[in-house]
C-alpha atoms as a PDB file:
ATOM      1  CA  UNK A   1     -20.174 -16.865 -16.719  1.00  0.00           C
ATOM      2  CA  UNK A   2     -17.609 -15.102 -14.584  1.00  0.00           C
ATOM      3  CA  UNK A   3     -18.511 -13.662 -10.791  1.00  0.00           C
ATOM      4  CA  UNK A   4     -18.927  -9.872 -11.129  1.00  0.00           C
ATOM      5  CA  UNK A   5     -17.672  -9.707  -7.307  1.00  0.00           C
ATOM      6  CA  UNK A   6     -14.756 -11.828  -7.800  1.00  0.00           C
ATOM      7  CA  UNK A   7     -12.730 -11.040 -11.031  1.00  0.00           C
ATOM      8  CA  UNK A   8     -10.846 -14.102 -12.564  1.00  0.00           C
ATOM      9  CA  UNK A   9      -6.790 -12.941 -11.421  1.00  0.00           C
ATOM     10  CA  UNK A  10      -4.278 -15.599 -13.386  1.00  0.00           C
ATOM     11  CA  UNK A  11      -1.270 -15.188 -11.069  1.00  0.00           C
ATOM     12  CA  UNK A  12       0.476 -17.364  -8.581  1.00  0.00           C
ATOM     13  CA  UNK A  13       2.265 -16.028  -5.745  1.00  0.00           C
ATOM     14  CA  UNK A  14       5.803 -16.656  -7.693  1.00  0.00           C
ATOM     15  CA  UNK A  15       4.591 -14.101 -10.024  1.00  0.00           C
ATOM     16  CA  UNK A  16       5.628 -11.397  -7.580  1.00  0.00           C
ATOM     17  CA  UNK A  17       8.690 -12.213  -6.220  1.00  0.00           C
ATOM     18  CA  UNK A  18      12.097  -9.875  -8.504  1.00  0.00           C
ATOM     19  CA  UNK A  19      15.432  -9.995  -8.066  1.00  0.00           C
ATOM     20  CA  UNK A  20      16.164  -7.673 -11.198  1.00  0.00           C
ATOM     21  CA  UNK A  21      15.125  -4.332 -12.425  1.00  0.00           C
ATOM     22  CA  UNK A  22      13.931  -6.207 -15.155  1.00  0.00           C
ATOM     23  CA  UNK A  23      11.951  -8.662 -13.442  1.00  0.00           C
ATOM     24  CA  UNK A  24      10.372  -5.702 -10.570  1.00  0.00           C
ATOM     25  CA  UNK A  25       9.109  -3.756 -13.227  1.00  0.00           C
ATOM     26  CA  UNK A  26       7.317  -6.837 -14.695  1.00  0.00           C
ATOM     27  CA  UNK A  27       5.840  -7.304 -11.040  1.00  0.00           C
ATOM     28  CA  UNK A  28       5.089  -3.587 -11.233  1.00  0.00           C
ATOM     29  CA  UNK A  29       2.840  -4.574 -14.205  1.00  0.00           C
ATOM     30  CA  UNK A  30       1.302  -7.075 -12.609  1.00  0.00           C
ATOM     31  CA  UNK A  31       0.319  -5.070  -9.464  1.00  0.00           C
ATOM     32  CA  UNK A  32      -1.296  -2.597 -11.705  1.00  0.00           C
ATOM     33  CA  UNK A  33      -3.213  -5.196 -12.880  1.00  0.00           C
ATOM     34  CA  UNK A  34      -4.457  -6.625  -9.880  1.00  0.00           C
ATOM     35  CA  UNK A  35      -5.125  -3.313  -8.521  1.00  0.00           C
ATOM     36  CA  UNK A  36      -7.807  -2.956 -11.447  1.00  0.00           C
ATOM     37  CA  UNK A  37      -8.881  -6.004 -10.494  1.00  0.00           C
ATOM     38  CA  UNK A  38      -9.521  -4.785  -7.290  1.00  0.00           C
ATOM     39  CA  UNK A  39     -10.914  -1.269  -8.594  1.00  0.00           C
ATOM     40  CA  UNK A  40     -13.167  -3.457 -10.192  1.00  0.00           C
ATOM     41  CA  UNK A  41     -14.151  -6.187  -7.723  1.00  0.00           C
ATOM     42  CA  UNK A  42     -14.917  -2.952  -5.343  1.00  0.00           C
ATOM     43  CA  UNK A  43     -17.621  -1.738  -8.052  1.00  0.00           C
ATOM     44  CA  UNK A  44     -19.073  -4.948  -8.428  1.00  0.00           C
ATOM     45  CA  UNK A  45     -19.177  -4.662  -4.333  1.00  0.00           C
ATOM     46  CA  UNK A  46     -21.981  -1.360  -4.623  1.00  0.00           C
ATOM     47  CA  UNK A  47     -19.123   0.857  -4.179  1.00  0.00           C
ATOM     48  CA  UNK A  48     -19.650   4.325  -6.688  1.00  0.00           C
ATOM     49  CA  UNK A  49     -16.808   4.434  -8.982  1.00  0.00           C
ATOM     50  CA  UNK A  50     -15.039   7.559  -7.120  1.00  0.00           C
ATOM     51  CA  UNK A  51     -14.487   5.704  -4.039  1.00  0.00           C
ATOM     52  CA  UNK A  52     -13.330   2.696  -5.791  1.00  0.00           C
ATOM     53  CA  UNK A  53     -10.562   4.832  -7.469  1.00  0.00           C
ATOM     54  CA  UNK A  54      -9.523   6.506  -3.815  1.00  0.00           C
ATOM     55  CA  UNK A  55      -8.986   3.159  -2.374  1.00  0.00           C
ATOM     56  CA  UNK A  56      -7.512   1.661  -5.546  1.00  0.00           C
ATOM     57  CA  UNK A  57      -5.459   4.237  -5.123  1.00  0.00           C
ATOM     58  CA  UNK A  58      -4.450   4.321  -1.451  1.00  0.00           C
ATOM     59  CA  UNK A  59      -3.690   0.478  -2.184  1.00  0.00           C
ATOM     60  CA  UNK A  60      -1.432   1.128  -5.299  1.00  0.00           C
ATOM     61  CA  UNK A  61       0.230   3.867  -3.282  1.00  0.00           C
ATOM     62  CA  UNK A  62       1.079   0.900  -0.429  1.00  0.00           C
ATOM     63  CA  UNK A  63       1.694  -1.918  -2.944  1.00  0.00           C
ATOM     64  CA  UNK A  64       3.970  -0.373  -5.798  1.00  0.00           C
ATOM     65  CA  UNK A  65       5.545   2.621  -3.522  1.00  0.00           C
ATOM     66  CA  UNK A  66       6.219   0.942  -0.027  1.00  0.00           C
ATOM     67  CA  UNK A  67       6.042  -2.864  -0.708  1.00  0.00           C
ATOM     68  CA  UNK A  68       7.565  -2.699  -4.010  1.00  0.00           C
ATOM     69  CA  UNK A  69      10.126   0.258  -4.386  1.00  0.00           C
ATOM     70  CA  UNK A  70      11.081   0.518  -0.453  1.00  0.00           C
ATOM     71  CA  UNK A  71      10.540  -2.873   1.259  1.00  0.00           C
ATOM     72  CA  UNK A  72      10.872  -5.083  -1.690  1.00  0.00           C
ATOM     73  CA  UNK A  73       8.351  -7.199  -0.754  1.00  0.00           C
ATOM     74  CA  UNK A  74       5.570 -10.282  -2.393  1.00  0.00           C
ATOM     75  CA  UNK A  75       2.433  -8.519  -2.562  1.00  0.00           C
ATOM     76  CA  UNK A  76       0.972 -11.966  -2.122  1.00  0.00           C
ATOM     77  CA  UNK A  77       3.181 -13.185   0.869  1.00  0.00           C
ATOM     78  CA  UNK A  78       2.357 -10.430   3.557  1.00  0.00           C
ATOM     79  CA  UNK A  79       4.801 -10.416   6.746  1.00  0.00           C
ATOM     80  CA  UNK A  80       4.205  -9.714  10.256  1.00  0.00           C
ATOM     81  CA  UNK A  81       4.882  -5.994  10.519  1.00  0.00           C
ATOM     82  CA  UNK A  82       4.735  -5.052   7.783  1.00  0.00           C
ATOM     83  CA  UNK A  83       1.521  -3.071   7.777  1.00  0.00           C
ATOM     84  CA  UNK A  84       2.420  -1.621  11.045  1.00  0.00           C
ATOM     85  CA  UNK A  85       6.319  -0.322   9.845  1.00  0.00           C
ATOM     86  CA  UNK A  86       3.899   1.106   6.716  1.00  0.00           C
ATOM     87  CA  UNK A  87       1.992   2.767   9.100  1.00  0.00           C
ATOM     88  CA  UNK A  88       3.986   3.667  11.913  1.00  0.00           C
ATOM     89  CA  UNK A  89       6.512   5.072  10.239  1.00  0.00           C
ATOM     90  CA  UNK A  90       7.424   4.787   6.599  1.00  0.00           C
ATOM     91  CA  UNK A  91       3.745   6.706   5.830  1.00  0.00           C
ATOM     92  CA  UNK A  92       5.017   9.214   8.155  1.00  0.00           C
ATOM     93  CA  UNK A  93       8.339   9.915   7.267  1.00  0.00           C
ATOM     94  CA  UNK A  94       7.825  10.090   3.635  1.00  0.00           C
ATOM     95  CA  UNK A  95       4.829  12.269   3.665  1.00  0.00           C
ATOM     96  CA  UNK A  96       5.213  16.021   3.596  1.00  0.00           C
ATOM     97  CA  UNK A  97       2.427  16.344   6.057  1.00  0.00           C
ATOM     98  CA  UNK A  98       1.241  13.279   7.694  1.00  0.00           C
ATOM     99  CA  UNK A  99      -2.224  13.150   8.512  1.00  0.00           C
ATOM    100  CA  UNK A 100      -4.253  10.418  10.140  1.00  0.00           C
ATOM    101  CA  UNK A 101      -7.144  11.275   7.754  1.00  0.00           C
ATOM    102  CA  UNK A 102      -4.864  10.333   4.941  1.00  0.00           C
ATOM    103  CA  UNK A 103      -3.596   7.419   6.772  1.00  0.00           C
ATOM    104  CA  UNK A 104      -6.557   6.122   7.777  1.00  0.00           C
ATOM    105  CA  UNK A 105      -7.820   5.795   4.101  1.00  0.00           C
ATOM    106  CA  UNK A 106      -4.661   3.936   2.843  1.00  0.00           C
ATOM    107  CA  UNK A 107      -5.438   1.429   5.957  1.00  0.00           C
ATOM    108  CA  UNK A 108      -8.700   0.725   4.649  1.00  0.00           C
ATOM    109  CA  UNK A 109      -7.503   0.344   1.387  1.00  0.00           C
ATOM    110  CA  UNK A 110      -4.912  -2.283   2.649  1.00  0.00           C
ATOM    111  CA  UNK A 111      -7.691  -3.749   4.632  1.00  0.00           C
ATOM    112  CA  UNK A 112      -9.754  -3.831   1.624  1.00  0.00           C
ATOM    113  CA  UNK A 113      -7.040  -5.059  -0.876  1.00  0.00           C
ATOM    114  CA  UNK A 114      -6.363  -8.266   1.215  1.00  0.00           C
ATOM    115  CA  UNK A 115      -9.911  -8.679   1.540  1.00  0.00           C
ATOM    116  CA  UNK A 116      -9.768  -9.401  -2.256  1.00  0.00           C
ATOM    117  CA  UNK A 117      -6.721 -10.908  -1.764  1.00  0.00           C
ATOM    118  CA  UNK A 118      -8.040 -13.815   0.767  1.00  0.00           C
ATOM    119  CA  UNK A 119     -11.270 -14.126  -1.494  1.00  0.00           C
ATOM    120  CA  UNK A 120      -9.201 -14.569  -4.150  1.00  0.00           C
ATOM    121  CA  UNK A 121      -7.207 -18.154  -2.307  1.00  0.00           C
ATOM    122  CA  UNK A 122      -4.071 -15.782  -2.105  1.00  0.00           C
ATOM    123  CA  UNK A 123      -3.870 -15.180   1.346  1.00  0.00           C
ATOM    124  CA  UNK A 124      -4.900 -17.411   4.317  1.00  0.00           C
ATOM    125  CA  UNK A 125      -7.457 -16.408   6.670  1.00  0.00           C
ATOM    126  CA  UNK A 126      -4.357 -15.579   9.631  1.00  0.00           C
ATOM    127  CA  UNK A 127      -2.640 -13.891   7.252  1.00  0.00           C
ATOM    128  CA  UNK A 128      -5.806 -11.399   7.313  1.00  0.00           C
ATOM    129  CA  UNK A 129      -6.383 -11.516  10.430  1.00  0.00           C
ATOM    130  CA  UNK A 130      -2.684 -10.330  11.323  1.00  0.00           C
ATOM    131  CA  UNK A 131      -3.207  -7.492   8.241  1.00  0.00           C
ATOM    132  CA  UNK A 132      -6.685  -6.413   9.906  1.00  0.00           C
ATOM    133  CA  UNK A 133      -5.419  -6.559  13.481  1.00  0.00           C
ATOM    134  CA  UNK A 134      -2.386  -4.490  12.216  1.00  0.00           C
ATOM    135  CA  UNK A 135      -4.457  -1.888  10.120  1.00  0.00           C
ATOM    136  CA  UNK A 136      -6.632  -1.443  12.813  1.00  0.00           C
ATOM    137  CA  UNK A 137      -4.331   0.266  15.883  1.00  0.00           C
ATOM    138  CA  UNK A 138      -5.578   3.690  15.098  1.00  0.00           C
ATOM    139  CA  UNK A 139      -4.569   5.099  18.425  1.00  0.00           C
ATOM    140  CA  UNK A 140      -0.892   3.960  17.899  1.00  0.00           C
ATOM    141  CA  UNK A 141      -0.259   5.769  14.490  1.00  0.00           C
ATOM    142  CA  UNK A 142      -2.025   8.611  15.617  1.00  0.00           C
ATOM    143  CA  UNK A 143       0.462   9.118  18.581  1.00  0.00           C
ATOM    144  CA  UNK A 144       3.082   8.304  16.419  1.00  0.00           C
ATOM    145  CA  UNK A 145       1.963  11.329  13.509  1.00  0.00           C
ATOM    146  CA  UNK A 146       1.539  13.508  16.560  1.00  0.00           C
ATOM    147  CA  UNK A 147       4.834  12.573  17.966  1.00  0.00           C
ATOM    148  CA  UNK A 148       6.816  13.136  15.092  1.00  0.00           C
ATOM    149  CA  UNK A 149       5.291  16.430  14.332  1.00  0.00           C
ATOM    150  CA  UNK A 150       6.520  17.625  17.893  1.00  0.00           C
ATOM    151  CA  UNK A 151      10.165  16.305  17.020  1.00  0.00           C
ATOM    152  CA  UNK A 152      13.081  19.187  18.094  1.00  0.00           C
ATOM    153  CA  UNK A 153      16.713  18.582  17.556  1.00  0.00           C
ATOM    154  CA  UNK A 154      17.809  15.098  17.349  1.00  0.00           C
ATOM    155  CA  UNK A 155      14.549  12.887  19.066  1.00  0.00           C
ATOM    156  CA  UNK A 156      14.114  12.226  15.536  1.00  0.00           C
ATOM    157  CA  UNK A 157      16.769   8.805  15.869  1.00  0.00           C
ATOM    158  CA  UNK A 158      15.092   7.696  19.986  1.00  0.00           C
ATOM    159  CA  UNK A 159      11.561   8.622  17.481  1.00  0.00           C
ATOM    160  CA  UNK A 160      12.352   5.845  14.658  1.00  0.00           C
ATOM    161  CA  UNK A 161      13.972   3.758  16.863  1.00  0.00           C
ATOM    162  CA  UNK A 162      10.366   2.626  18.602  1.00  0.00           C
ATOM    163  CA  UNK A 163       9.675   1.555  14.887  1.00  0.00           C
ATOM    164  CA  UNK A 164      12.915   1.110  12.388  1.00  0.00           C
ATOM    165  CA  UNK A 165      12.054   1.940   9.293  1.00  0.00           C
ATOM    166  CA  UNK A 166      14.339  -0.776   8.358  1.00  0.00           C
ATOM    167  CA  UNK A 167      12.771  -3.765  10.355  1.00  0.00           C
ATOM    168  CA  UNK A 168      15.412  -6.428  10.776  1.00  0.00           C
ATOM    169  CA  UNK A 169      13.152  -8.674   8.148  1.00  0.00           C
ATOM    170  CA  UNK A 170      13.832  -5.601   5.506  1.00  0.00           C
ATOM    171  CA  UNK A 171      17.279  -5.913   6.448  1.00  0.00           C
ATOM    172  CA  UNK A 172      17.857  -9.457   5.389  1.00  0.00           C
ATOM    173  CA  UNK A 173      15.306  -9.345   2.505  1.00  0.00           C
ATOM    174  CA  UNK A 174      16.902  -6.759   1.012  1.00  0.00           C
ATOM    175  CA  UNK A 175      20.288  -8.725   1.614  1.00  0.00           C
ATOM    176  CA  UNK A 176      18.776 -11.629   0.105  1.00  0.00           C
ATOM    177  CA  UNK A 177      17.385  -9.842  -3.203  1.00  0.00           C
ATOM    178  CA  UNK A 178      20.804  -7.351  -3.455  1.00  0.00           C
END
């Protein structure tokens, strides 16, 4: 019989690293199934279906939109940062109106989502703890929504530069992949 709380996922962590258009959108797939996994492991949880869908949702919007498309990242090999560049400033920039009530859902989604993750064997326990510790500065990406919203003339460049959207581990990933 199979454990309603932890749905069987058949992937190893290979599975989600692309090189090629052809081989992203086959991760793509893959994320969209492990995100119903996850809508479904957050059911099994107690959670009512509607809030499983806005934090399946929040998660697919961070795994397929910013890990994927932008940082071209593993799902299942998290790095050091990258929750806070998500947070800090990618969220922000590429929102038409940031707001921290919006933000702070996707970072319990992410939270959430590596939750399942580390129950799952895919993650370690540090890698968690670095996610959690990351997802949880509240305070920080709250100045930094408030700060960009009060941006005139050019302090947009001495804005991003506190947090590069492209992270020097972006940088040589993406030289890496491309």
């Amino acid at each position: 019989m199979t454990d309603q709380k932890n749905p069987i996922i058949e992937f190893e962590h290979d599975d989600f690293e692309f090189a090629s258009m052809e081989e992203e959108l086959q991760v793509d797939e893959r994320c969209q199934s492990l995100l119903y996994s996850f809508y479904q492991y957050l059911q099994a949880s107690g959670m009512a279906p509607e809030a499983a869908s806005e934090l399946a949702f929040s998660a697919d919007y961070y795994l397929r939109d910013y890990l994927l498309d932008f940082a071209r990242q593993n799902v299942m090999r998290p790095k050091p940062g990258i929750v806070r560049l998500f947070a800090a400033t990618w969220f922000v920039t590429h929102t038409l109106d940031p707001e921290m009530k919006v933000l702070e859902r996707h970072l319990e989604a992410i939270r959430q989502f590596y939750r399942f993750l580390h129950g799952q064997h895919f993650i370690s326990v540090e890698e968690l703890a670095g996610i959690e510790h990351e997802a949880a500065q509240l305070d920080y990406y709250r100045q930094r929504i408030e700060s960009f919203l009060a941006i005139h003339g050019d302090g947009y460049f001495a804005w991003e530069a506190e947090c590069p959207l492209q992270a020097d581990f972006l940088k040589q990933d993406v030289q890496n992949h491309g």
